[in-house]
Protein backbone atom coordinates (compact mmCIF):
# COMPACT_ATOMS: atom_id res chain seq x y z
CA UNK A 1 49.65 29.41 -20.67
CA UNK A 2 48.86 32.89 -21.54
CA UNK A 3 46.70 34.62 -19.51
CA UNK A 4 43.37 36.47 -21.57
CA UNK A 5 41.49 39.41 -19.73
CA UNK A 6 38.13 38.98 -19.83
CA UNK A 7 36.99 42.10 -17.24
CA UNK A 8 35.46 43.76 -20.40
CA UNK A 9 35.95 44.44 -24.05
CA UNK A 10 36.74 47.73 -23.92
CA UNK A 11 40.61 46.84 -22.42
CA UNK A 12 41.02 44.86 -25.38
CA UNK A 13 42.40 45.78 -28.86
CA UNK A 14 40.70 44.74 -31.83
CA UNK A 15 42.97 42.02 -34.37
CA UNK A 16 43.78 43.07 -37.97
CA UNK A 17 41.13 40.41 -38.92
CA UNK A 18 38.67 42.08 -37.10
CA UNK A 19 39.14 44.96 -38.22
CA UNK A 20 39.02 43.93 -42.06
CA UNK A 21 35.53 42.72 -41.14
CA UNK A 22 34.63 46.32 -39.96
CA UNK A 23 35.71 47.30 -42.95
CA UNK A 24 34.23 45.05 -45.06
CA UNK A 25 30.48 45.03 -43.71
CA UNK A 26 27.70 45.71 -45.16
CA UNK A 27 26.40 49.24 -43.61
CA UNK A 28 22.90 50.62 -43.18
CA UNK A 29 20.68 52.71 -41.00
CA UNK A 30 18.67 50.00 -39.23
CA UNK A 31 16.14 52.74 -37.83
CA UNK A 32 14.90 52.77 -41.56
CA UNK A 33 14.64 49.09 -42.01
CA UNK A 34 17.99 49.40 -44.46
CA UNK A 35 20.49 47.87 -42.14
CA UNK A 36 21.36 44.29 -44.12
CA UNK A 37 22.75 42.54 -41.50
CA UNK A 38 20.44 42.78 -39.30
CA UNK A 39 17.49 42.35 -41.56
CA UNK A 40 19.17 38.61 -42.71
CA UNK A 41 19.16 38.05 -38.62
CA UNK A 42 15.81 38.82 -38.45
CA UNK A 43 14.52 36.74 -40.95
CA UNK A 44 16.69 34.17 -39.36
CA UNK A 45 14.75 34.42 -35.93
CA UNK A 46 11.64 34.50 -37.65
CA UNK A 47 12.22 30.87 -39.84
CA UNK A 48 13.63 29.55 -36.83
CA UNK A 49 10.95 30.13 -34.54
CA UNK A 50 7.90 29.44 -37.33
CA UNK A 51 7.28 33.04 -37.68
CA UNK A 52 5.85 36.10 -39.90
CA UNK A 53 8.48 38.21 -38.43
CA UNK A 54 11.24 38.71 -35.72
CA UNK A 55 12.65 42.44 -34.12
CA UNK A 56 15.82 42.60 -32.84
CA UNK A 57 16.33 44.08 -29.43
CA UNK A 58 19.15 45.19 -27.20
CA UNK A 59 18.27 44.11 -23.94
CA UNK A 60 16.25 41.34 -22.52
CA UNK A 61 14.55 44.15 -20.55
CA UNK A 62 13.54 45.79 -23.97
CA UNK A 63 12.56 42.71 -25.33
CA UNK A 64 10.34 42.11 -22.57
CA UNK A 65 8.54 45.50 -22.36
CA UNK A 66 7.93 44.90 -26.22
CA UNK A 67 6.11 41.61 -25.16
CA UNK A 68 3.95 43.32 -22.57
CA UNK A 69 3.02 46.26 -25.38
CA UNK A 70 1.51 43.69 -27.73
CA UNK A 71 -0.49 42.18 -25.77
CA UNK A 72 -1.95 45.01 -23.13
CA UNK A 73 -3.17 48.58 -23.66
CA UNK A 74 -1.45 52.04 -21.91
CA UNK A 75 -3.36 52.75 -18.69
């Protein structure tokens, strides 16, 4: 059996096949809305959960601070 380090993905080295798909995807600046990729995920959230619209977030933290601005006021 050969033994796979999983500590954290920066001690690993990235395949030849994933580094074609580096290569090969679709780029855009996401802070502008023009980021493909993540615009298809998006839409993918929002059809699977039976919504208008879905945000992407980093961080469950992020996502819930988002949650808490929607539905309270500053102060």
């Amino acid at each position: 059996m050969k033994p796979i380090n999983l500590y954290s993905d920066t001690q690993t080295l990235p395949t030849e096949e994933m580094l074609d798909a580096i290569r090969a995807a679709e780029l855009g600046d996401d802070t502008y809305g023009k980021d493909p990729t993540v615009k298809r995920f998006e839409e993918m959230a929002a059809d699977l959960m039976g919504k208008e619209a879905a945000m992407l977030v980093l961080s469950g933290t992020m996502g819930n601070l988002v949650a808490l601005m929607c539905h309270g006021r500053p102060g």
